[in-house]
N, C-alpha and C. Protein backbone atom coordinates (compact mmCIF):
# COMPACT_ATOMS: atom_id res chain seq x y z
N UNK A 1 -29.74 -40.26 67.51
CA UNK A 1 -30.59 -40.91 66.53
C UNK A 1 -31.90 -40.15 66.38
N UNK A 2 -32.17 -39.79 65.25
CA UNK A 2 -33.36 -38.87 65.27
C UNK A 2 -34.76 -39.62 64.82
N UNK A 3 -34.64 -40.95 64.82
CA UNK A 3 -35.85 -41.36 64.50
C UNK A 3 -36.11 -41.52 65.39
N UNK A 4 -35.76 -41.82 66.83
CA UNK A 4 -36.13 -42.01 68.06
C UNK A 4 -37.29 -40.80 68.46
N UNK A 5 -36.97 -39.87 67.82
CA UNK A 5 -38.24 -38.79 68.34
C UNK A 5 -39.24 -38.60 67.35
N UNK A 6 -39.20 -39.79 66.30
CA UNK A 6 -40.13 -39.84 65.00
C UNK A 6 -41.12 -40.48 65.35
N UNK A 7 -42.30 -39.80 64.82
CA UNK A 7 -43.17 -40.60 64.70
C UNK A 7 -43.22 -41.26 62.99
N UNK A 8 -43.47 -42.65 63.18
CA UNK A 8 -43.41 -42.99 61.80
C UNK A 8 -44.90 -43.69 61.20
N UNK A 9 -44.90 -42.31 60.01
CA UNK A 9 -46.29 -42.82 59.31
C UNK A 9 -46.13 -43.25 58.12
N UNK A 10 -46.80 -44.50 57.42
CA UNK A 10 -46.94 -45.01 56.50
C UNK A 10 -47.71 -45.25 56.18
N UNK A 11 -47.83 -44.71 54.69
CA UNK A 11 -49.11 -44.50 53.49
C UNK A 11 -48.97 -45.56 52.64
N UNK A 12 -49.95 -46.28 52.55
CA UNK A 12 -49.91 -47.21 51.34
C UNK A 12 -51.12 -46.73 49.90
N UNK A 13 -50.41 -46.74 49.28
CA UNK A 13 -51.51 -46.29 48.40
C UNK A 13 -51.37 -47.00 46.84
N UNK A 14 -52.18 -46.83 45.78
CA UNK A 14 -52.91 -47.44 44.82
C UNK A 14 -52.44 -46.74 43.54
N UNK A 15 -51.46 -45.13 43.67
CA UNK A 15 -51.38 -43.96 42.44
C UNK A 15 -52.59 -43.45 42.14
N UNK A 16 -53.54 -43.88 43.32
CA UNK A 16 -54.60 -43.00 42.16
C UNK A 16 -55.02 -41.44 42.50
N UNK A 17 -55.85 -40.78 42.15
CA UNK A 17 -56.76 -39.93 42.43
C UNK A 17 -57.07 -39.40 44.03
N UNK A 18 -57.52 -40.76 44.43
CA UNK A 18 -57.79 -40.54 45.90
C UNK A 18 -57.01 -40.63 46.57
N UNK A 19 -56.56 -41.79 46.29
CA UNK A 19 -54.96 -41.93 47.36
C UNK A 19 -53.86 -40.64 47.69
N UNK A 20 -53.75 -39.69 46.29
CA UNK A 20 -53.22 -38.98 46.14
C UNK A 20 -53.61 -38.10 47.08
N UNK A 21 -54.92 -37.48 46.85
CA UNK A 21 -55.36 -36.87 47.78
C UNK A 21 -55.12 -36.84 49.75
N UNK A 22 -55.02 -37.87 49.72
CA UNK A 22 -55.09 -38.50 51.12
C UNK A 22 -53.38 -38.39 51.22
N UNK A 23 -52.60 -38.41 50.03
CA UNK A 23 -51.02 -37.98 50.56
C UNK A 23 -50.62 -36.76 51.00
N UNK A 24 -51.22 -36.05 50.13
CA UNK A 24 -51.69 -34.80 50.44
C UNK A 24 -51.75 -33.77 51.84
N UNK A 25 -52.66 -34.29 52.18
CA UNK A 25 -53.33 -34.27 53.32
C UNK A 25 -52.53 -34.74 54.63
N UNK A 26 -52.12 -35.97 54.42
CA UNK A 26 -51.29 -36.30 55.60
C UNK A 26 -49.67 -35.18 55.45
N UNK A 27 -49.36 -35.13 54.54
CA UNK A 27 -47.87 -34.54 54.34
C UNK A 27 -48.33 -32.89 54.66
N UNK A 28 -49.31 -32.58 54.52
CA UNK A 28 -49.95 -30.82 55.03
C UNK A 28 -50.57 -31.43 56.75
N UNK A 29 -50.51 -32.25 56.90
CA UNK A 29 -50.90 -32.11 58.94
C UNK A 29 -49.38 -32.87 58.69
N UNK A 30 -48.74 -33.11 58.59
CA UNK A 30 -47.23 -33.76 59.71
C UNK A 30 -46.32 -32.70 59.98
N UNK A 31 -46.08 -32.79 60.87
CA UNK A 31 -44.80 -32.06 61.51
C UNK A 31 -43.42 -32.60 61.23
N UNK A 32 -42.86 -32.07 62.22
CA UNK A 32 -41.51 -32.39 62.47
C UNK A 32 -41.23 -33.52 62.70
N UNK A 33 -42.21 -33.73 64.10
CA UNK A 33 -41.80 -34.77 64.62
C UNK A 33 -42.39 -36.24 64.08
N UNK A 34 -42.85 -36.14 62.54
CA UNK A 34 -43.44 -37.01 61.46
C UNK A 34 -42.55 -37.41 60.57
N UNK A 35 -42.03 -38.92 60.65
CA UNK A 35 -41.63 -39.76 59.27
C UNK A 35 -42.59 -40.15 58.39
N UNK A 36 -42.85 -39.34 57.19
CA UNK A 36 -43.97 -39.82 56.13
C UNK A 36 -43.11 -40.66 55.06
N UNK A 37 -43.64 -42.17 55.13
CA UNK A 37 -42.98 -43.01 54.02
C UNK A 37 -44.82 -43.12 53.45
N UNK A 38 -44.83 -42.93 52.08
CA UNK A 38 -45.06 -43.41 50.53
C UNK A 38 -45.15 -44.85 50.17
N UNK A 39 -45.94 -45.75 50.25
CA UNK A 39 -45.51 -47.02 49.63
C UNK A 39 -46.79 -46.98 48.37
N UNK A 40 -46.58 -46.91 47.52
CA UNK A 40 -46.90 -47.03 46.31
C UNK A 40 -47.21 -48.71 45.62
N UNK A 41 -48.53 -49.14 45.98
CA UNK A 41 -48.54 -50.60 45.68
C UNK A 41 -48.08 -51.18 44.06
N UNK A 42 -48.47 -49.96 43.43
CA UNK A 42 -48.53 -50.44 41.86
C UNK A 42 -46.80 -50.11 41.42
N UNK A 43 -45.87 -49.79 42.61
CA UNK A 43 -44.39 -50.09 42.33
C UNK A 43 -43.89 -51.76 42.52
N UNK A 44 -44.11 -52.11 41.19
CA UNK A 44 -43.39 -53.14 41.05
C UNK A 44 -42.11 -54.12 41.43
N UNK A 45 -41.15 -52.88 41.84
CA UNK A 45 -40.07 -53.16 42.11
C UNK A 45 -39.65 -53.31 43.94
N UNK A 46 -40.99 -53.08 44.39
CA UNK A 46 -40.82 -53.76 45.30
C UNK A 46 -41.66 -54.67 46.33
N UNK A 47 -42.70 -55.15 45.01
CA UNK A 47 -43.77 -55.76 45.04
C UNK A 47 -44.02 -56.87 46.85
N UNK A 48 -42.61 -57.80 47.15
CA UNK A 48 -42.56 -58.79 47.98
C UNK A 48 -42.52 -58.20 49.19
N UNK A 49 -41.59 -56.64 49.78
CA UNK A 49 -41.69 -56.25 50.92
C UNK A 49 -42.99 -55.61 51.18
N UNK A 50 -43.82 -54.88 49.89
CA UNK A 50 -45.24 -54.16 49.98
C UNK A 50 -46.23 -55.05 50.03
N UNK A 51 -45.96 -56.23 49.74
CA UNK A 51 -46.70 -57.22 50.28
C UNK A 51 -46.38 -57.65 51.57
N UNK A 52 -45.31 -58.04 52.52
CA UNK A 52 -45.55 -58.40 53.62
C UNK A 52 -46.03 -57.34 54.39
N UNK A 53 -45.89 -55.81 53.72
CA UNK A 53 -46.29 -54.80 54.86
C UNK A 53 -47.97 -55.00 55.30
N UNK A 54 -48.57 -55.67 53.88
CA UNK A 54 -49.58 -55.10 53.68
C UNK A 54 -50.27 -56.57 54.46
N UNK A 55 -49.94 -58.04 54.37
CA UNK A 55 -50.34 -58.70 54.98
C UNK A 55 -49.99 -58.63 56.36
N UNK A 56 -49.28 -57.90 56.92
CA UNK A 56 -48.59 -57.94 58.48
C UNK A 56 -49.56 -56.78 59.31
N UNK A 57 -50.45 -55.71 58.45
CA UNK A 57 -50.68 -55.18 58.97
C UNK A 57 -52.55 -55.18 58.65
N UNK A 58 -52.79 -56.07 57.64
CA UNK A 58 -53.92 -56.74 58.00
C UNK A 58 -54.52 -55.31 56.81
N UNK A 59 -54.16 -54.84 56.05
CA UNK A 59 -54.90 -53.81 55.08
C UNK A 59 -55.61 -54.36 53.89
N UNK A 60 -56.74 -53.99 53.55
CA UNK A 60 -57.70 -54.84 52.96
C UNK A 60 -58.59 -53.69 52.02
N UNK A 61 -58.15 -52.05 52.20
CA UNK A 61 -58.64 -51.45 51.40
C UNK A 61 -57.32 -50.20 51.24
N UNK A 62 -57.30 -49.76 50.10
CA UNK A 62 -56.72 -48.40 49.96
C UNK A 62 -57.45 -46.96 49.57
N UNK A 63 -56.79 -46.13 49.73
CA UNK A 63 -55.47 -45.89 50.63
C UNK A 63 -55.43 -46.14 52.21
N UNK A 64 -54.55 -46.67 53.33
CA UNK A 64 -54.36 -46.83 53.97
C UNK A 64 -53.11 -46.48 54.68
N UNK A 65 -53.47 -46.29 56.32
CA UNK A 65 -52.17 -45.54 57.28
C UNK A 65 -51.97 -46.39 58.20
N UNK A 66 -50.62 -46.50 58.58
CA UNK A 66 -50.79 -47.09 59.65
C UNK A 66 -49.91 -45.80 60.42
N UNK A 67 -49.59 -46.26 61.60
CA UNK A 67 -49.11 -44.95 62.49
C UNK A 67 -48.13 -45.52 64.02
N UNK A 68 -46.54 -45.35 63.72
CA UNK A 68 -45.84 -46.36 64.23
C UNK A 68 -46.39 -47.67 64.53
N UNK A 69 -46.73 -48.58 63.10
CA UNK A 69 -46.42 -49.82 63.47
C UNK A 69 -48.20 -50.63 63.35
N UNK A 70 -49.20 -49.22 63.81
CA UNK A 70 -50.44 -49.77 63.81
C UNK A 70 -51.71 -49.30 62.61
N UNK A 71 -51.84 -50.22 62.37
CA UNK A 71 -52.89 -49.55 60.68
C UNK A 71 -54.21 -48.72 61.86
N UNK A 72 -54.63 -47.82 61.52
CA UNK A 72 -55.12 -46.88 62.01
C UNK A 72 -56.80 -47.07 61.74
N UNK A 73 -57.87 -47.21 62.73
CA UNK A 73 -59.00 -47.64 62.74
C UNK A 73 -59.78 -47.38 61.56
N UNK A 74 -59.61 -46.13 61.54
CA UNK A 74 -59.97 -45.38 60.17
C UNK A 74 -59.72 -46.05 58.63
N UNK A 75 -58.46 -46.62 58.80
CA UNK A 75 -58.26 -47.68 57.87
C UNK A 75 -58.57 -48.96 57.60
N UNK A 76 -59.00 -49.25 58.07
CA UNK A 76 -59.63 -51.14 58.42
C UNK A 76 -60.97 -51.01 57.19
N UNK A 77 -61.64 -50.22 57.64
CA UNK A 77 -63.15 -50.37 56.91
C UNK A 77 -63.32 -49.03 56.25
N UNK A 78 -63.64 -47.86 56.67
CA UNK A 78 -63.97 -46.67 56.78
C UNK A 78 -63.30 -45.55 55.34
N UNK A 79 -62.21 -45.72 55.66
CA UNK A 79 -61.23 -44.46 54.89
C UNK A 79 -61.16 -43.62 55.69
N UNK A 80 -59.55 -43.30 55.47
CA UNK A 80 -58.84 -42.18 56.03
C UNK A 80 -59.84 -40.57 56.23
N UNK A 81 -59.66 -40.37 57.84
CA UNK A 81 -60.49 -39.10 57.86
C UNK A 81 -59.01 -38.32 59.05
N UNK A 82 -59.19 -37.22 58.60
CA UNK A 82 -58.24 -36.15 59.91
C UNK A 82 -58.20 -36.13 60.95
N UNK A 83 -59.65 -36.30 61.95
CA UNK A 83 -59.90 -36.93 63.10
C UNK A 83 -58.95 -37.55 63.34
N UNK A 84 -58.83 -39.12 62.65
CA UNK A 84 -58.30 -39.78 63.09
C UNK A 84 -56.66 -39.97 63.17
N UNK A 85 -56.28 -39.24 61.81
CA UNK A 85 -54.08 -38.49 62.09
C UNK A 85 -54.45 -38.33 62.70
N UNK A 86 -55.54 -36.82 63.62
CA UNK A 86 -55.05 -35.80 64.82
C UNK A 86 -54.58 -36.95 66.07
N UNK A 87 -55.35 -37.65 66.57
CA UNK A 87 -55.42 -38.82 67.25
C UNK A 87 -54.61 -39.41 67.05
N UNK A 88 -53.59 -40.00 66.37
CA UNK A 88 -52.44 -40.62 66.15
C UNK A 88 -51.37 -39.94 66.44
N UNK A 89 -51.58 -38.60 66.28
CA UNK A 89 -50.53 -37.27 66.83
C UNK A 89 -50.17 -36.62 65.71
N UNK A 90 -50.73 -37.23 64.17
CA UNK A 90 -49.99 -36.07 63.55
C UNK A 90 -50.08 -34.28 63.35
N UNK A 91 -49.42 -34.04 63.19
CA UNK A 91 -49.24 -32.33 63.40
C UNK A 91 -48.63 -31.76 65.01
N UNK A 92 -48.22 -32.83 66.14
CA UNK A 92 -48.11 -32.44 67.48
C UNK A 92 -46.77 -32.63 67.92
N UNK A 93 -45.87 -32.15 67.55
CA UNK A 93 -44.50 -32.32 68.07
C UNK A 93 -44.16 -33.12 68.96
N UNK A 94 -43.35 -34.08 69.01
CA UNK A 94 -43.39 -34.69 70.46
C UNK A 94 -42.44 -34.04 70.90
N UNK A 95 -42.55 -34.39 72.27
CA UNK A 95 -41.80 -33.93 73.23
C UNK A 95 -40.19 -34.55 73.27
N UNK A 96 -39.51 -34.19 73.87
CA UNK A 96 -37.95 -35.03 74.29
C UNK A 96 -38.16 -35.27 75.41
């Protein structure tokens, strides 16, 4: 099973400008050992699960990351900075 050695990151974002930017950015630092999912709020079609992601994980501004499972400090108040991927591990292969 190869997600087992994934790290899984998820982007929530708005389509805009910035957000874009910030996809960007995360998809140029992930590695290998990086699952980058896309959730696109202004997709309609899957409005009810992008909503529980977004109330389950307590996100209150966009764009926002969380990083297996945890919205990422940087995201709460602040906005996404690189510091804070590096620190989550993205770009660092994990190990087996």
């Amino acid at each position: 099973m190869e997600t087992l050695n994934k790290r899984k990151v998820e982007l929530f974002t708005a389509g805009c400008a910035v957000c874009e930017s910030v996809v960007e950015m995360v998809k140029a630092m992930a590695c290998s050992s990086c699952e980058v999912v896309v959730y696109d709020l202004t997709n309609t079609g899957e409005t009810e699960l992008l909503q529980e992601k977004v109330k389950s994980y307590g996100i209150k501004v966009l764009p926002a990351i969380a990083v297996n499972g945890k919205l990422l400090s940087c995201c709460q108040n602040k906005g996404v900075s690189a510091e804070e991927l590096r620190n989550a591990g993205l770009g660092q292969p994990m190990l087996n």
